[in-house]
PDB file of N, CA and C in Angstrom:
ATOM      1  N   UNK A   1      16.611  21.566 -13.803  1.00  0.00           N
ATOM      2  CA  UNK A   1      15.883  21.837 -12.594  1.00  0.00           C
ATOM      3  C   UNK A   1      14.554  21.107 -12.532  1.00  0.00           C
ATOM      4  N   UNK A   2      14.799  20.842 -13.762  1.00  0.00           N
ATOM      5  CA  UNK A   2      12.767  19.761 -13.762  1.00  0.00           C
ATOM      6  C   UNK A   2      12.758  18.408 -13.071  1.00  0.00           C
ATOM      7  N   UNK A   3      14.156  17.669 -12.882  1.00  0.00           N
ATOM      8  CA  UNK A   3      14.245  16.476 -12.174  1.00  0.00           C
ATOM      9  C   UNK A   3      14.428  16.818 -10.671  1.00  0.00           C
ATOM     10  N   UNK A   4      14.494  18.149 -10.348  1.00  0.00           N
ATOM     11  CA  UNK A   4      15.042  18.491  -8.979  1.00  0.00           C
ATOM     12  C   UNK A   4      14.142  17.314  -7.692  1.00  0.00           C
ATOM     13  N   UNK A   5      14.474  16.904  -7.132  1.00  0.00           N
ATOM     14  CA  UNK A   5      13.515  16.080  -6.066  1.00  0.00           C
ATOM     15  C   UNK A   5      13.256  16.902  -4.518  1.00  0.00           C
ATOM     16  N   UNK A   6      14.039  18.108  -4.249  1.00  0.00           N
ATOM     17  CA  UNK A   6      14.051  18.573  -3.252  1.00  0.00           C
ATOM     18  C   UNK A   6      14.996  18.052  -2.511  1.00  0.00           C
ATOM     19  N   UNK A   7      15.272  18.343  -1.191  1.00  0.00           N
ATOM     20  CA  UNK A   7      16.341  18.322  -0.350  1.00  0.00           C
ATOM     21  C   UNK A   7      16.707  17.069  -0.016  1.00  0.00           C
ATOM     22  N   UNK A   8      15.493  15.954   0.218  1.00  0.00           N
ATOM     23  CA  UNK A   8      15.539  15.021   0.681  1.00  0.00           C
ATOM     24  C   UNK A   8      16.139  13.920  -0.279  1.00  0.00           C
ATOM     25  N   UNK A   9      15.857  14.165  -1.697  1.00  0.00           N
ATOM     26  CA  UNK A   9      16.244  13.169  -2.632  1.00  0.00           C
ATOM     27  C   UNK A   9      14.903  11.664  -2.596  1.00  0.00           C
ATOM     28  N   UNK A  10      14.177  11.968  -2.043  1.00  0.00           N
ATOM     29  CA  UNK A  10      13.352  10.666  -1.676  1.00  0.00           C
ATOM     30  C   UNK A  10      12.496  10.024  -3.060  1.00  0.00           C
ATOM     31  N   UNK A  11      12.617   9.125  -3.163  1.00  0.00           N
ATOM     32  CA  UNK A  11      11.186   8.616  -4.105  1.00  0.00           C
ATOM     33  C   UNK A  11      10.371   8.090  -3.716  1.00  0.00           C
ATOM     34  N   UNK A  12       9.415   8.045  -4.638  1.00  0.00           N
ATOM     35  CA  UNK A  12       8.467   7.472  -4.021  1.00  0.00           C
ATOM     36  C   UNK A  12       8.258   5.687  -3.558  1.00  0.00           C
ATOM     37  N   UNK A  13       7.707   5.492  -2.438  1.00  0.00           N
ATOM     38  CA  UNK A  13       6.822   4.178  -2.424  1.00  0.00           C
ATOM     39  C   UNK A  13       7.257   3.180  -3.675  1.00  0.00           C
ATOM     40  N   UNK A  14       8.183   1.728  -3.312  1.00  0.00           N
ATOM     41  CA  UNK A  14       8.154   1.448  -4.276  1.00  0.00           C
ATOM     42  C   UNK A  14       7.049   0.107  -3.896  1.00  0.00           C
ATOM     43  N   UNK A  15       6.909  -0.716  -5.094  1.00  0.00           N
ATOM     44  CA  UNK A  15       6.044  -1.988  -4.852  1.00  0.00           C
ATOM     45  C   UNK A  15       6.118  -3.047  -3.966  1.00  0.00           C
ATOM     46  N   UNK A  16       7.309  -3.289  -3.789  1.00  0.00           N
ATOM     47  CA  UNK A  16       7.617  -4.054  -2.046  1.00  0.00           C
ATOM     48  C   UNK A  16       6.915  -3.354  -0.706  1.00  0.00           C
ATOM     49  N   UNK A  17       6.940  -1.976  -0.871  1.00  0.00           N
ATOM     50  CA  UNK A  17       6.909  -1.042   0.281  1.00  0.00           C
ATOM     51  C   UNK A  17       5.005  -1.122   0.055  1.00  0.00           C
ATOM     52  N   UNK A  18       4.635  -1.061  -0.925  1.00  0.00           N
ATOM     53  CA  UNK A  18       3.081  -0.900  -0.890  1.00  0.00           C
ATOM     54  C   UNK A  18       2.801  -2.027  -0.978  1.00  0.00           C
ATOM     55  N   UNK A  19       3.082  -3.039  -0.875  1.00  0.00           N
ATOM     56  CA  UNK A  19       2.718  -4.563  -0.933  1.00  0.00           C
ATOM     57  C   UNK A  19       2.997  -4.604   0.657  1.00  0.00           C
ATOM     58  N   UNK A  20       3.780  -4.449   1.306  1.00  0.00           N
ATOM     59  CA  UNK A  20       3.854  -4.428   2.657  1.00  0.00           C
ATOM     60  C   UNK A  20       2.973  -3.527   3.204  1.00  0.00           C
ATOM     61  N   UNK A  21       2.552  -2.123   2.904  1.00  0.00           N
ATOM     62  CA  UNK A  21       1.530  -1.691   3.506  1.00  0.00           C
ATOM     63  C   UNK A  21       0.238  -2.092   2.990  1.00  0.00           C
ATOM     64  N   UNK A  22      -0.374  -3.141   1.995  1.00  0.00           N
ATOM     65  CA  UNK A  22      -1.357  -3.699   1.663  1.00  0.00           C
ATOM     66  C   UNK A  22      -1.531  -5.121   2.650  1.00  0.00           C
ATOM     67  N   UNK A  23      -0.554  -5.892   2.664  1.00  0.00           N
ATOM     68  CA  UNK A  23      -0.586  -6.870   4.058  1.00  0.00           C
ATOM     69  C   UNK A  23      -0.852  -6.604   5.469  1.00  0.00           C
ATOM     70  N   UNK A  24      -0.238  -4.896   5.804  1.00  0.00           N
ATOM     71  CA  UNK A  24      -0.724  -4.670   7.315  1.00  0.00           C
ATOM     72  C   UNK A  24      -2.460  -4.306   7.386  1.00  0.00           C
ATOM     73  N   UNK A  25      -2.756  -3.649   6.234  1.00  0.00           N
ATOM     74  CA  UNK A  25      -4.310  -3.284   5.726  1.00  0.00           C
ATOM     75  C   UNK A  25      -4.686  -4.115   6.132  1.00  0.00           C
ATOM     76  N   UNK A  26      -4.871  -5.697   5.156  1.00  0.00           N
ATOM     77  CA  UNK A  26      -5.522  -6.405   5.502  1.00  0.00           C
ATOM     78  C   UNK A  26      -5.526  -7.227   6.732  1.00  0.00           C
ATOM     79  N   UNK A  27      -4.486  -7.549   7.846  1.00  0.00           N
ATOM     80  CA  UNK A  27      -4.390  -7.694   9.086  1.00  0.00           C
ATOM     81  C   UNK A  27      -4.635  -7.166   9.534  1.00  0.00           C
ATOM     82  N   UNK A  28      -4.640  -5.504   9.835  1.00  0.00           N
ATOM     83  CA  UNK A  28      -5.369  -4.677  10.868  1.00  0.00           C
ATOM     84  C   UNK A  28      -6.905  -4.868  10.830  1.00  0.00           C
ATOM     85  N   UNK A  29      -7.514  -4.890   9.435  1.00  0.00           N
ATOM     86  CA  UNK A  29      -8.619  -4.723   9.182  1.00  0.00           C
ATOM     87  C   UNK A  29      -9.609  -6.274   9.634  1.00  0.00           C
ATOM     88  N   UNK A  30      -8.755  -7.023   9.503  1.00  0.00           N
ATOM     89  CA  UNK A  30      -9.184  -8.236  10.010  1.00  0.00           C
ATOM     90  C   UNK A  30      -9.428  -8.364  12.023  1.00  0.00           C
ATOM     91  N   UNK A  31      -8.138  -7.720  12.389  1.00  0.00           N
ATOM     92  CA  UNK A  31      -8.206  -7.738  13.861  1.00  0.00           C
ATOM     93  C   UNK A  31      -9.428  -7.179  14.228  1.00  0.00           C
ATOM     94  N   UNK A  32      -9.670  -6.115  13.487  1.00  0.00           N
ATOM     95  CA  UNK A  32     -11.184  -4.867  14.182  1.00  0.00           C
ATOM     96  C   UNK A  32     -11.985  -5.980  13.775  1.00  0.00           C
ATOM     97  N   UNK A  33     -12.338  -6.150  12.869  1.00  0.00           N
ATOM     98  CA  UNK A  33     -13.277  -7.106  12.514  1.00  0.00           C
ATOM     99  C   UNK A  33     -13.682  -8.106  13.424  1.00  0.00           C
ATOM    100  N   UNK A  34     -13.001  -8.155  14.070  1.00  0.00           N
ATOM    101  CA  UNK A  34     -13.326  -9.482  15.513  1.00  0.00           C
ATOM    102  C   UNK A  34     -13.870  -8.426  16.731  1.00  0.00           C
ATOM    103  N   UNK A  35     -13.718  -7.439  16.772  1.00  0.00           N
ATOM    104  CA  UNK A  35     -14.461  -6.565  17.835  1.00  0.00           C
ATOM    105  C   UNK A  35     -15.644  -6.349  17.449  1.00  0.00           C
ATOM    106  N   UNK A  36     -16.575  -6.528  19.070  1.00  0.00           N
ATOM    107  CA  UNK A  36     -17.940  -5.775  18.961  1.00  0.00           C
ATOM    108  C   UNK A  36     -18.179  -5.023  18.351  1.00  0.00           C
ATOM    109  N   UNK A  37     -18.666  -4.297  16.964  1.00  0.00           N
ATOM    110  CA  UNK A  37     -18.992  -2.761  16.731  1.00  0.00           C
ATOM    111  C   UNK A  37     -20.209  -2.515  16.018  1.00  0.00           C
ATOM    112  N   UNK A  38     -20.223  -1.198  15.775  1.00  0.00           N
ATOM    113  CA  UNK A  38     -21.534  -0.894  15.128  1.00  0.00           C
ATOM    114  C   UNK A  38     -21.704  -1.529  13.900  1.00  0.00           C
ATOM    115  N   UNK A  39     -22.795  -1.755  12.817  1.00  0.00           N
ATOM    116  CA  UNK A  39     -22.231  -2.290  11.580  1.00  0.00           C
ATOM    117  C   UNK A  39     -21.669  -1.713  10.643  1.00  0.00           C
ATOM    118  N   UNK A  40     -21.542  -0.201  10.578  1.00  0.00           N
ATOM    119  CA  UNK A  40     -20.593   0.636   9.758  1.00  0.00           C
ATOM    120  C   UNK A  40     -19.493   0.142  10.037  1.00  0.00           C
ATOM    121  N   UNK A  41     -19.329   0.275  11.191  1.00  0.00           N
ATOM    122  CA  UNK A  41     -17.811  -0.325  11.225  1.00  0.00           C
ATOM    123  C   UNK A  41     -16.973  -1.494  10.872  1.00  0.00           C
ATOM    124  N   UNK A  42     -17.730  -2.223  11.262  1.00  0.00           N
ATOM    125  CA  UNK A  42     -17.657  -3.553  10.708  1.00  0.00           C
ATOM    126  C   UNK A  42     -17.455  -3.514   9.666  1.00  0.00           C
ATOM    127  N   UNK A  43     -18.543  -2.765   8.090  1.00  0.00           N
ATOM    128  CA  UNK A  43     -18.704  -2.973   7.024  1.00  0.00           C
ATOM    129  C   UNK A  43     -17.156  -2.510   6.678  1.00  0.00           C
ATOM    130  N   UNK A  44     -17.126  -0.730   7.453  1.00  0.00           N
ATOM    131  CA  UNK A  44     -15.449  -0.630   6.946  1.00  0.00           C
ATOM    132  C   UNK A  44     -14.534  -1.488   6.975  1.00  0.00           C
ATOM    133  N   UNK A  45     -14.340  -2.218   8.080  1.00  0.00           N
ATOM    134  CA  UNK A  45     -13.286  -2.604   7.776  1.00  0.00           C
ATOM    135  C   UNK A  45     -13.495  -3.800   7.253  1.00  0.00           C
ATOM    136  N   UNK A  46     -14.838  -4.522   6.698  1.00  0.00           N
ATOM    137  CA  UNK A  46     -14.724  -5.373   5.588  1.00  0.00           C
ATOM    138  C   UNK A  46     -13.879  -4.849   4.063  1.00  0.00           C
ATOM    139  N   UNK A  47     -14.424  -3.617   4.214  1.00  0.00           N
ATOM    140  CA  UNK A  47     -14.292  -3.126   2.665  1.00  0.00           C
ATOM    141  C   UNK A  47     -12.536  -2.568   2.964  1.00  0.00           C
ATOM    142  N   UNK A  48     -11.635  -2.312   3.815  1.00  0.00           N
ATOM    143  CA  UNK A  48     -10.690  -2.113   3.966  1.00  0.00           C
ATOM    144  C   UNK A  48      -9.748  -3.551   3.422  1.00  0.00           C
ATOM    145  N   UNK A  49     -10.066  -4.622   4.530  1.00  0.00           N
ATOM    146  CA  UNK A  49     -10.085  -5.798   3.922  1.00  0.00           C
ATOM    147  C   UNK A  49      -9.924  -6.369   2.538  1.00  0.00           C
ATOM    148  N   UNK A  50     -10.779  -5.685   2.078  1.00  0.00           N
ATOM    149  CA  UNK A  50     -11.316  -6.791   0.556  1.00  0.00           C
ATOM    150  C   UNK A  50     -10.100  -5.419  -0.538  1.00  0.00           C
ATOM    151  N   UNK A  51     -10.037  -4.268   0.014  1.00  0.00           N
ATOM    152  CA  UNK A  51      -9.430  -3.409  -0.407  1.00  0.00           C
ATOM    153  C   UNK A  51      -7.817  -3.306  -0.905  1.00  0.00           C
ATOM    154  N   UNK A  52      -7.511  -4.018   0.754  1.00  0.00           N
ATOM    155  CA  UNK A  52      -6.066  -4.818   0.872  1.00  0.00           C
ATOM    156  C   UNK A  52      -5.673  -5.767   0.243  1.00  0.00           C
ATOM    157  N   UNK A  53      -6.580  -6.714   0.094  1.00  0.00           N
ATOM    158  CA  UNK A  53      -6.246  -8.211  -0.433  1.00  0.00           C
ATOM    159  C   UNK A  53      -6.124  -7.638  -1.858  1.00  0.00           C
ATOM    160  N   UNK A  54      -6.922  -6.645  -2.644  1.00  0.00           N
ATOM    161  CA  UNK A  54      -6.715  -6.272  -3.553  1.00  0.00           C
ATOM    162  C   UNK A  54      -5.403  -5.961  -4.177  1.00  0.00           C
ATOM    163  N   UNK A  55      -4.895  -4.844  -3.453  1.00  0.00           N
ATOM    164  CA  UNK A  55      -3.616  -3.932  -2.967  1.00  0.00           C
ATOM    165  C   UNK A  55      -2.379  -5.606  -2.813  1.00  0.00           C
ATOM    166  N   UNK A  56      -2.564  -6.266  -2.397  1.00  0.00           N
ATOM    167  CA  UNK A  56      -1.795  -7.297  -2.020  1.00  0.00           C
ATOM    168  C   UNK A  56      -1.666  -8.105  -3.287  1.00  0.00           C
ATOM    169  N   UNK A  57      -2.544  -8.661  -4.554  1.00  0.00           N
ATOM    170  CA  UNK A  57      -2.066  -9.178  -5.359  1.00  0.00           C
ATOM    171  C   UNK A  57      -1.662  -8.182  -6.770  1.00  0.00           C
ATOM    172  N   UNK A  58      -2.765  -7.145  -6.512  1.00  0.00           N
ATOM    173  CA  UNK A  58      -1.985  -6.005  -7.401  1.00  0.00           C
ATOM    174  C   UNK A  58       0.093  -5.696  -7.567  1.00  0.00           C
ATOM    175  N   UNK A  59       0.092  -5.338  -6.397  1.00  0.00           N
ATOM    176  CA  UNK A  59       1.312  -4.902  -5.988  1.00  0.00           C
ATOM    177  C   UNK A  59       2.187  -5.895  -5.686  1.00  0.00           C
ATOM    178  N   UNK A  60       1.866  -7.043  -5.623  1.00  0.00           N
ATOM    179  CA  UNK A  60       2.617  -8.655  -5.266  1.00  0.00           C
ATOM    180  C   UNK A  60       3.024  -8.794  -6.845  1.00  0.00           C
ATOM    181  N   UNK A  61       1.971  -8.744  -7.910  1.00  0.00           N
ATOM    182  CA  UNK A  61       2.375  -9.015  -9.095  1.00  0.00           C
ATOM    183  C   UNK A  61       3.067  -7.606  -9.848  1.00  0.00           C
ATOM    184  N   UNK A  62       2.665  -6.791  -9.508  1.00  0.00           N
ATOM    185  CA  UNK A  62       3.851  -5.764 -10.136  1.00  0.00           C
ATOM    186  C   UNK A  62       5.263  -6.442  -9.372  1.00  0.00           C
ATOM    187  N   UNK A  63       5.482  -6.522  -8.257  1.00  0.00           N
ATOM    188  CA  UNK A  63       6.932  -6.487  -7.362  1.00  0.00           C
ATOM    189  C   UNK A  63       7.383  -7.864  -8.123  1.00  0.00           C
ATOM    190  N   UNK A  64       7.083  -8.770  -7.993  1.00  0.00           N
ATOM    191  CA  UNK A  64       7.328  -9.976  -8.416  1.00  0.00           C
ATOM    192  C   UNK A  64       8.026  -9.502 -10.032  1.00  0.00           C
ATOM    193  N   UNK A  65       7.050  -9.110 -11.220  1.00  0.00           N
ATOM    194  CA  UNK A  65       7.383  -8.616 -12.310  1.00  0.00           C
ATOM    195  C   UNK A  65       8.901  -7.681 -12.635  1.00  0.00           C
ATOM    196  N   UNK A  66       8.998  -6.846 -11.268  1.00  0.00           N
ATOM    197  CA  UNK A  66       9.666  -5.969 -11.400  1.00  0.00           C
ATOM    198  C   UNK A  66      10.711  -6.832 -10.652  1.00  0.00           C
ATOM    199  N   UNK A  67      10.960  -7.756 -10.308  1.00  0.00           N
ATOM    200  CA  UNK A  67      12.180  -8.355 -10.077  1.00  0.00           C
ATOM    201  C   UNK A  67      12.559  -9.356 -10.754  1.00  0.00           C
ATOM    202  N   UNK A  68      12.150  -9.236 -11.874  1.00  0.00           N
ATOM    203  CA  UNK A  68      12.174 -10.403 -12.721  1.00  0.00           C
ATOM    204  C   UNK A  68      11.347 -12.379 -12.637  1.00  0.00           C
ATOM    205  N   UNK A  69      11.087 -11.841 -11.643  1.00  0.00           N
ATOM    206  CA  UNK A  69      10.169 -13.391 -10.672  1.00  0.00           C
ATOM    207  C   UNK A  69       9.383 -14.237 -11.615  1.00  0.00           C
ATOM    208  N   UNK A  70       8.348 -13.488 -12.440  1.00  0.00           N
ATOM    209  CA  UNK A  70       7.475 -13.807 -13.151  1.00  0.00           C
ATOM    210  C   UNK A  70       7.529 -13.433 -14.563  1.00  0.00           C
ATOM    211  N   UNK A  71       6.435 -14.459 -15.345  1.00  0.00           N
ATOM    212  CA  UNK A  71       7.041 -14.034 -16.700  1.00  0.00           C
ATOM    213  C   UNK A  71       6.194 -12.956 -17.391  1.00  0.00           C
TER     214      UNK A  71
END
């Protein structure tokens, strides 16, 4: 009963899937970035940005790894 996953059977997020939501990060965060705004805002979504690109080679090099891609 300790492996039970619940009804759904789901797992979690794998590294393709968070490498793809690290690419929309940094595109969304880039689009705002071209709008007028206050500079908080701005700053966020710099730091969303720089957050993503992070998220993007993190998770690019796990996925890559985990498909055998890289050595």
């Amino acid at each position: 009963m300790h492996g039970h996953q619940g009804l759904t059977g789901r797992r979690g997020p794998g590294y393709g899937e968070r490498l793809l939501f690290s690419i929309a990060l940094v595109v969304v965060s880039l689009l705002w970035i071209t709008e007028d705004m206050a500079t908080w805002a701005t700053a966020t979504c710099a730091v969303g940005a720089a957050g993503g690109a992070a998220g993007v080679c993190y998770f690019g090099w796990r996925f890559l790894r985990s498909r055998g891609g890289a050595s």
